[in-house]
Protein backbone atom coordinates (compact mmCIF):
# COMPACT_ATOMS: atom_id res chain seq x y z
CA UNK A 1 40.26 -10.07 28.59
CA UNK A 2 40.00 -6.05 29.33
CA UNK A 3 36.10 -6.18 27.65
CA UNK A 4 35.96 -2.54 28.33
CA UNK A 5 39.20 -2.06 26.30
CA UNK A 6 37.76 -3.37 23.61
CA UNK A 7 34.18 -2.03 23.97
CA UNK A 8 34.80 1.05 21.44
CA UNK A 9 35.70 -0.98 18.88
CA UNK A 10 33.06 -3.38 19.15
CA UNK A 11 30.42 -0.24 19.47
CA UNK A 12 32.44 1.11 16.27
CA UNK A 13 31.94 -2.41 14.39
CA UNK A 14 28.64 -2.36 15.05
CA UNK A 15 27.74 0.96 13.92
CA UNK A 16 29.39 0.33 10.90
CA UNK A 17 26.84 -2.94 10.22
CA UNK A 18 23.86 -0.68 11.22
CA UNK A 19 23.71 2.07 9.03
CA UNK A 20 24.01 -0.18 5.65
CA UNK A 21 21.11 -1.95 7.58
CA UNK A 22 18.90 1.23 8.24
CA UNK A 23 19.78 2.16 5.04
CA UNK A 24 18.48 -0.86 3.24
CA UNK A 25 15.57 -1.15 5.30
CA UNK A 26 14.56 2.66 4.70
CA UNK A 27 14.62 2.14 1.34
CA UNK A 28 11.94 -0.25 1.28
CA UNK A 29 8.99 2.08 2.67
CA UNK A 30 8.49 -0.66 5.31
CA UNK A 31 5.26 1.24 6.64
CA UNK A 32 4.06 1.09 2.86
CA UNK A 33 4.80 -2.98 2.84
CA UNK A 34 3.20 -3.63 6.26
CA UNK A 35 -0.02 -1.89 5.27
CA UNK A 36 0.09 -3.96 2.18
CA UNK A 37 0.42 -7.15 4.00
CA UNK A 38 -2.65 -7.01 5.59
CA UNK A 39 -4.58 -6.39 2.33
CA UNK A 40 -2.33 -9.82 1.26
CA UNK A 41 -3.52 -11.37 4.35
CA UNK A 42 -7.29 -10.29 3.86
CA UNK A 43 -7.19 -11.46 0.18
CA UNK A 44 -5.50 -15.03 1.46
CA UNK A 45 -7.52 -15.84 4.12
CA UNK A 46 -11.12 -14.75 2.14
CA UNK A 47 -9.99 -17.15 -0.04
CA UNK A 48 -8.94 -19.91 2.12
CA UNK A 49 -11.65 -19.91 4.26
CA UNK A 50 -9.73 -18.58 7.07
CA UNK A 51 -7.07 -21.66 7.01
CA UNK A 52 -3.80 -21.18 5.22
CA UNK A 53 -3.18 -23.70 2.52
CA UNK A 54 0.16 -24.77 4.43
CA UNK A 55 2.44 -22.47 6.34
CA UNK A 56 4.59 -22.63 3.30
CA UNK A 57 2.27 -21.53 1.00
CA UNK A 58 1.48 -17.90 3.01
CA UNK A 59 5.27 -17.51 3.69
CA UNK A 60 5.65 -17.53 0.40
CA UNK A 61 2.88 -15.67 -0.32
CA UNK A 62 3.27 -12.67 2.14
CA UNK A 63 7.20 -13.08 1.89
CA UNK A 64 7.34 -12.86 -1.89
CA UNK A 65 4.56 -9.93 -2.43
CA UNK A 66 6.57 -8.33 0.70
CA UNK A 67 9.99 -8.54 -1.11
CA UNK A 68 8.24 -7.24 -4.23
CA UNK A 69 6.41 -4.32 -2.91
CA UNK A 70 10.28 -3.39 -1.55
CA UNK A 71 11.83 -4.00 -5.16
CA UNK A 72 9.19 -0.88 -6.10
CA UNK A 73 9.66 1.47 -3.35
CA UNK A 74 13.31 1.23 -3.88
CA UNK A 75 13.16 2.21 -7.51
CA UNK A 76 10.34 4.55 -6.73
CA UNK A 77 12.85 6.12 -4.33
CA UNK A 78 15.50 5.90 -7.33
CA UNK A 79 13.62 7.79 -9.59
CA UNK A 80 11.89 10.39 -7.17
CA UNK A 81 15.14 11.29 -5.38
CA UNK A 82 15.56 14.69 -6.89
CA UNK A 83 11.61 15.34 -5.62
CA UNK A 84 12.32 13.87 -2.25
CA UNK A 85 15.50 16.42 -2.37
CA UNK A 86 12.58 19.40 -2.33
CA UNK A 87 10.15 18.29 0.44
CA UNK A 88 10.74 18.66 4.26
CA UNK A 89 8.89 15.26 4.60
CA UNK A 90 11.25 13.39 2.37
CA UNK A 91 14.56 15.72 1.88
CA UNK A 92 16.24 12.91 4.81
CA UNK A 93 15.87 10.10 2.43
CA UNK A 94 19.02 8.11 1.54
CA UNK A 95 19.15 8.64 -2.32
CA UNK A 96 18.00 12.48 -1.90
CA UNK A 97 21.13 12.77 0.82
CA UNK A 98 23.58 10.62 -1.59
CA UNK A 99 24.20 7.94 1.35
CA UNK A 100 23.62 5.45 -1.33
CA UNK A 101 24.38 5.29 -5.09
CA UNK A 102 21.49 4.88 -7.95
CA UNK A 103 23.33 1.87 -9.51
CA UNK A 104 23.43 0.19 -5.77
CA UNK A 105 20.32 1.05 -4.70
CA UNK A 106 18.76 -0.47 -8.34
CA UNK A 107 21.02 -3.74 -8.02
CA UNK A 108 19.34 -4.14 -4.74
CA UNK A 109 15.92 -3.75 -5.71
CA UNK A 110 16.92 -6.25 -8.72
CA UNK A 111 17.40 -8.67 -5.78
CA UNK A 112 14.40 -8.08 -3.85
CA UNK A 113 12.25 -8.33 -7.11
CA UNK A 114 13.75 -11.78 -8.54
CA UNK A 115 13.41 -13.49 -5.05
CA UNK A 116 10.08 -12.53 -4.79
CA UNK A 117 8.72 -13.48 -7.98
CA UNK A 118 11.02 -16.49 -6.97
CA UNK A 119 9.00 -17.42 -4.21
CA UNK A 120 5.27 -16.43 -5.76
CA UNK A 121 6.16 -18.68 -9.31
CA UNK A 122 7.91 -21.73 -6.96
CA UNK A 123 5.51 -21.52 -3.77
CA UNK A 124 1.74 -20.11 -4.73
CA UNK A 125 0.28 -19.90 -8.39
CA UNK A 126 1.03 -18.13 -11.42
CA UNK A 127 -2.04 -15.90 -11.28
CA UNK A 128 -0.23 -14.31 -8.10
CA UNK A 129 2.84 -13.70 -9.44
CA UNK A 130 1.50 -12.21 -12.46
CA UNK A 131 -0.63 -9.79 -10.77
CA UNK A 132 2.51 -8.99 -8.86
CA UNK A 133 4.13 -8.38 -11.79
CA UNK A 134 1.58 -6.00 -13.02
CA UNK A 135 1.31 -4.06 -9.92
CA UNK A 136 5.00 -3.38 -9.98
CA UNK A 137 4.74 -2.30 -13.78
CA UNK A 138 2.10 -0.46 -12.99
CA UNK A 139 3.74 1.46 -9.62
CA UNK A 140 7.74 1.90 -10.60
CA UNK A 141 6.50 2.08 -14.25
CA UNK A 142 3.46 3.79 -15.07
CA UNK A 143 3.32 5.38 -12.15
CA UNK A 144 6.56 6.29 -10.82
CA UNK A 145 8.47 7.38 -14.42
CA UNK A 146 5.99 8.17 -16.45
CA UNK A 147 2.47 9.46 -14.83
CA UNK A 148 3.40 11.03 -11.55
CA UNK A 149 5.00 14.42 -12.49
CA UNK A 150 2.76 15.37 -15.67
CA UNK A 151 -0.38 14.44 -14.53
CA UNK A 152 -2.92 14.05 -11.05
CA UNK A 153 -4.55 11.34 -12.88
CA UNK A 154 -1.50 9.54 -11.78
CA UNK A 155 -3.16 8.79 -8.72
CA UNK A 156 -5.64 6.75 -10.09
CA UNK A 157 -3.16 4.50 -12.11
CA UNK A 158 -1.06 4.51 -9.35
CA UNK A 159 -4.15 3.69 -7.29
CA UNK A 160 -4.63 0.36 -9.12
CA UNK A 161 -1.07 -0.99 -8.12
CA UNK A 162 -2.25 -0.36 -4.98
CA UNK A 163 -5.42 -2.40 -5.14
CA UNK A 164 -3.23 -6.03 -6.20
CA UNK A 165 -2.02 -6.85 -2.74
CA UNK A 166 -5.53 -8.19 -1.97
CA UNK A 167 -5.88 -9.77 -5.18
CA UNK A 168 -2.31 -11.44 -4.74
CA UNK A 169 -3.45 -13.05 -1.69
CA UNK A 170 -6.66 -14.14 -3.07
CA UNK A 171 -5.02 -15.41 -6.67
CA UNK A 172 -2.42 -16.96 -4.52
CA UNK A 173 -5.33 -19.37 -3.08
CA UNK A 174 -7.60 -20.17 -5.66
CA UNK A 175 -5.21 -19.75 -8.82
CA UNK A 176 -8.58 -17.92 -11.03
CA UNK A 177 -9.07 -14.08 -11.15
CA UNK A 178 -13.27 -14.46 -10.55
CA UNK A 179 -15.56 -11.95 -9.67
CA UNK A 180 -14.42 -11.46 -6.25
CA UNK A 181 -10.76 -11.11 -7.57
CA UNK A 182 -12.17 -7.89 -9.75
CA UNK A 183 -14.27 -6.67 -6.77
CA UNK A 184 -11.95 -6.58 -4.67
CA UNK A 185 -9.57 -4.55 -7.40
CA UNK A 186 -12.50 -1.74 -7.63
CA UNK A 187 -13.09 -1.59 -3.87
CA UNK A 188 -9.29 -0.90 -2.81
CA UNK A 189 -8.68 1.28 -5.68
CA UNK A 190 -11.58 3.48 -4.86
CA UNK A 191 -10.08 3.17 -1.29
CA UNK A 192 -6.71 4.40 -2.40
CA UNK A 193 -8.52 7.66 -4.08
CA UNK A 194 -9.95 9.26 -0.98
CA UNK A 195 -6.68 8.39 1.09
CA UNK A 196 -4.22 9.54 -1.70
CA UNK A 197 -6.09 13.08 -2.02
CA UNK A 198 -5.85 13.36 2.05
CA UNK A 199 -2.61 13.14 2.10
CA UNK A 200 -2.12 15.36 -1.04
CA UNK A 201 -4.11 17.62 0.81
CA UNK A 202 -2.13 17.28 4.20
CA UNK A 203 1.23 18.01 2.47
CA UNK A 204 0.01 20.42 -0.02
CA UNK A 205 3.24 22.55 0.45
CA UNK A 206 5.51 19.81 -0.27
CA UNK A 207 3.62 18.61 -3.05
CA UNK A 208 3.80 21.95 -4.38
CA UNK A 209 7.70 22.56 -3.87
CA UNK A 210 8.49 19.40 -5.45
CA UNK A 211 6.86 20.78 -8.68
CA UNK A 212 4.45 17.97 -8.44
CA UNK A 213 0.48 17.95 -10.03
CA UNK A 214 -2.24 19.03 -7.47
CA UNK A 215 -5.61 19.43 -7.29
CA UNK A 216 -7.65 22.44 -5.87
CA UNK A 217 -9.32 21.64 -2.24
CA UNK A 218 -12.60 22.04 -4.16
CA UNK A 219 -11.61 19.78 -6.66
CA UNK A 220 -9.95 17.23 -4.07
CA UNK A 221 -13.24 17.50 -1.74
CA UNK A 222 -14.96 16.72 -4.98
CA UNK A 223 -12.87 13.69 -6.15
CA UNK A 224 -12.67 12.22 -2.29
CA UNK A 225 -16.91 12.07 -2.14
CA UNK A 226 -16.97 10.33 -5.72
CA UNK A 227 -14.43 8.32 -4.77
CA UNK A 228 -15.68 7.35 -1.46
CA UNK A 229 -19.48 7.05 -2.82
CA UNK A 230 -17.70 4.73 -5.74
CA UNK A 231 -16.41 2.30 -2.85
CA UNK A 232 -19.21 2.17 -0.48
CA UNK A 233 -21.25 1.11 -3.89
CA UNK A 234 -18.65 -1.93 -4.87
CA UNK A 235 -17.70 -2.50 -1.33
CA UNK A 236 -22.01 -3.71 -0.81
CA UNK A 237 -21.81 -5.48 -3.99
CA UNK A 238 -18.70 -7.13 -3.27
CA UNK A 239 -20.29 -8.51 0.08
CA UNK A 240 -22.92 -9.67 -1.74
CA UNK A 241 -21.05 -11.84 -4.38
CA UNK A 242 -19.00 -13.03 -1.60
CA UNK A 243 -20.99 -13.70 0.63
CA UNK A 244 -19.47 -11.75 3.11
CA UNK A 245 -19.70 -12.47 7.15
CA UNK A 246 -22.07 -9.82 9.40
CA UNK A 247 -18.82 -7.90 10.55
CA UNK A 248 -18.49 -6.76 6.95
CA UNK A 249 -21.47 -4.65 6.75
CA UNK A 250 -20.91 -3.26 9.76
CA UNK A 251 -17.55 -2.09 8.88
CA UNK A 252 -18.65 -0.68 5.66
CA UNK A 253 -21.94 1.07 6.91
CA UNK A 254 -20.01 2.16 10.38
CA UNK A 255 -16.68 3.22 9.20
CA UNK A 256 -17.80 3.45 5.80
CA UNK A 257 -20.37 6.41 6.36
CA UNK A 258 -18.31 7.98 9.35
CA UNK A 259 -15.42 8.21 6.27
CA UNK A 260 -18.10 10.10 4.24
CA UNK A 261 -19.39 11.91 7.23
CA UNK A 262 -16.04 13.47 7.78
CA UNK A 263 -15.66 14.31 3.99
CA UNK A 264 -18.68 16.37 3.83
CA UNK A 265 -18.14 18.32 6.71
CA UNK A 266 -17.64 22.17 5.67
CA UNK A 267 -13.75 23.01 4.64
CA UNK A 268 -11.79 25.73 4.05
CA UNK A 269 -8.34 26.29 3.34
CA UNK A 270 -7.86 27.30 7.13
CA UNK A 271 -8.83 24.17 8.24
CA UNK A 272 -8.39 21.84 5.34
CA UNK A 273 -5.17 20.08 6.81
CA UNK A 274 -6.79 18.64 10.47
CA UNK A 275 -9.79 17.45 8.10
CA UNK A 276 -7.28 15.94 5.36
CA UNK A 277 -5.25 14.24 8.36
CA UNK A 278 -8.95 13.34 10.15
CA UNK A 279 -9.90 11.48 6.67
CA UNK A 280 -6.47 9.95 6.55
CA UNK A 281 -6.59 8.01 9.50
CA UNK A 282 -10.16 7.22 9.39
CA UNK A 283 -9.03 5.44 6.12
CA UNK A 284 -6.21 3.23 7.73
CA UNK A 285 -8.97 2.08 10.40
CA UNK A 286 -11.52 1.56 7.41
CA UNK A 287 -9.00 -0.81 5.55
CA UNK A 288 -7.27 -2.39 8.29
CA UNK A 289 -11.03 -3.45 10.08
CA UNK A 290 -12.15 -4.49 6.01
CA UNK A 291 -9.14 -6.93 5.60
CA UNK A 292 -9.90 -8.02 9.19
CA UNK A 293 -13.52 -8.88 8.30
CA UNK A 294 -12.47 -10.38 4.93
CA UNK A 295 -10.10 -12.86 7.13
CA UNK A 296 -12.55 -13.64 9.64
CA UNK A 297 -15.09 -14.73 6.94
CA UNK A 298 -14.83 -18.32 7.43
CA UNK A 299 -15.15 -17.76 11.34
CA UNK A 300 -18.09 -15.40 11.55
CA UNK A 301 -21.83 -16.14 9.95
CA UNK A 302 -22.86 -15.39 6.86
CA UNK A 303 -24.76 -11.88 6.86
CA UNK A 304 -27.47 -13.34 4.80
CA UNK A 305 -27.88 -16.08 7.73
């Protein structure tokens, strides 16, 4: 067989299986699930004492919160595609460019939400699939259709769908929403606060074209220091109830107070995007080193050792 004879077709072939694929995987915000995952995986392993139940139980854990966390950006992206039409950072989206239809693209997400709820009911606890449920109420409901385009106190209610990956993974494990469970709630939504308003405050044009609610820099400066003060307040009390290991306060008192360090640096509307962009990825170190610490819990001493 001529295999270069044939090669065009096969190159055609596959290009035909790859752009359904992009497609579908674009859809999903798979940089939004991935940063989830590791709250999931901080949550879990805080509450298994760094040893997963069975490998069953966390595939079905991070698989099923994974799969529902896609069922809400794709109806997220359903519902916002007329904004996403209006911003440079979004205009390339699949449902803003019409490479996919609404009805297909909901059908799909109706797929990724019932296996995932599948696997949380069948493989982890009933606690964790309810608080999935309410974070995807919360996100493609409350959020997404109702909240987002009338108000910027959206954020905030969007902020709290944010905050259940964590919980998931914890629920998952020990099947009772304690005080730990609602700790951890208040510290990652007043995480989310601070890091939503950076990035509102990064794209401020786009936010803007799109028609979409903003704040004033003075008013986001002010909201990012409550915010931030708010979680460095329940992040110390959470270590406390928990019992937290001696990376934790390090994290929260080094990262922690170089996040607030950078917020209350002088701003002005000249150089309010490199200090938004600054705060933003000072935030994905903060929460990536917090879930880290909560997973190493069992491993590490105690900090009151």
């Amino acid at each position: 067989m001529d295999h270069g004879q044939h090669s065009p077709q096969h190159a055609g072939a596959l290009r035909q299986w790859r752009v359904p694929l992009n497609v579908g995987i674009e859809l999903t915000k798979p940089g939004i699930i991935f940063g989830n995952l590791a709250s999931v995986l901080g949550g879990y392993l805080l509450a298994a004492a760094g040893r997963p139940l069975s490998v069953a139980h966390l595939l079905a854990t991070v698989l099923g919160t994974a799969l529902i966390i896609a069922c809400g950006c794709v109806i997220n992206n359903c519902v916002d595609r007329d904004i996403d039409r209006r911003m440079v950072r979004t205009c390339h989206r699949a449902l803003a460019i019409r490479a996919v239809s609404v009805p297909a693209a909901l059908c799909y997400a109706g797929v990724l939400g019932l296996l995932g709820f599948a696997l949380l009911w069948s493989g982890t606890t009933p606690l964790a699939c309810a608080l999935a449920a309410i974070g995807l109420i919360i996100y493609a409901g409350v959020y997404t259709c109702l909240m987002k385009r009338s108000s910027h106190w959206g954020t905030l209610v969007g902020s709290l769908s944010g905050a259940m990956p964590p919980v998931i993974g914890y629920g998952a494990v020990t099947g009772n929403f304690d005080a730990t469970a609602l700790l951890l709630v208040i510290v990652f939504c007043c995480w989310q606060m601070p890091h939503s308003h950076a990035i509102t405050v990064m794209r401020h044009e786009d936010f803007r074209a799109a028609g979409l609610p903003t704040l004033t820099l003075s008013q986001a400066w002010r909201e990012i220091v409550l915010y931030m003060l708010a979680f460095l307040i329940s992040a110390a009390v959470l270590g406390w109830v928990a019992n937290l290991n001696v990376s934790y306060p390090l994290v929260i008192i080094g990262l922690g107070g170089y996040w607030i360090y950078v917020a209350l640096r002088r701003v002005s509307s000249r150089t309010s995007k490199a200090w938004a962009r600054r705060l933003f990825v000072v935030s994905i170190l903060l929460i990536l080193a917090l879930n880290l610490s909560l997973a190493l819990n069992a491993v590490l001493p105690s900090f009151s050792i």
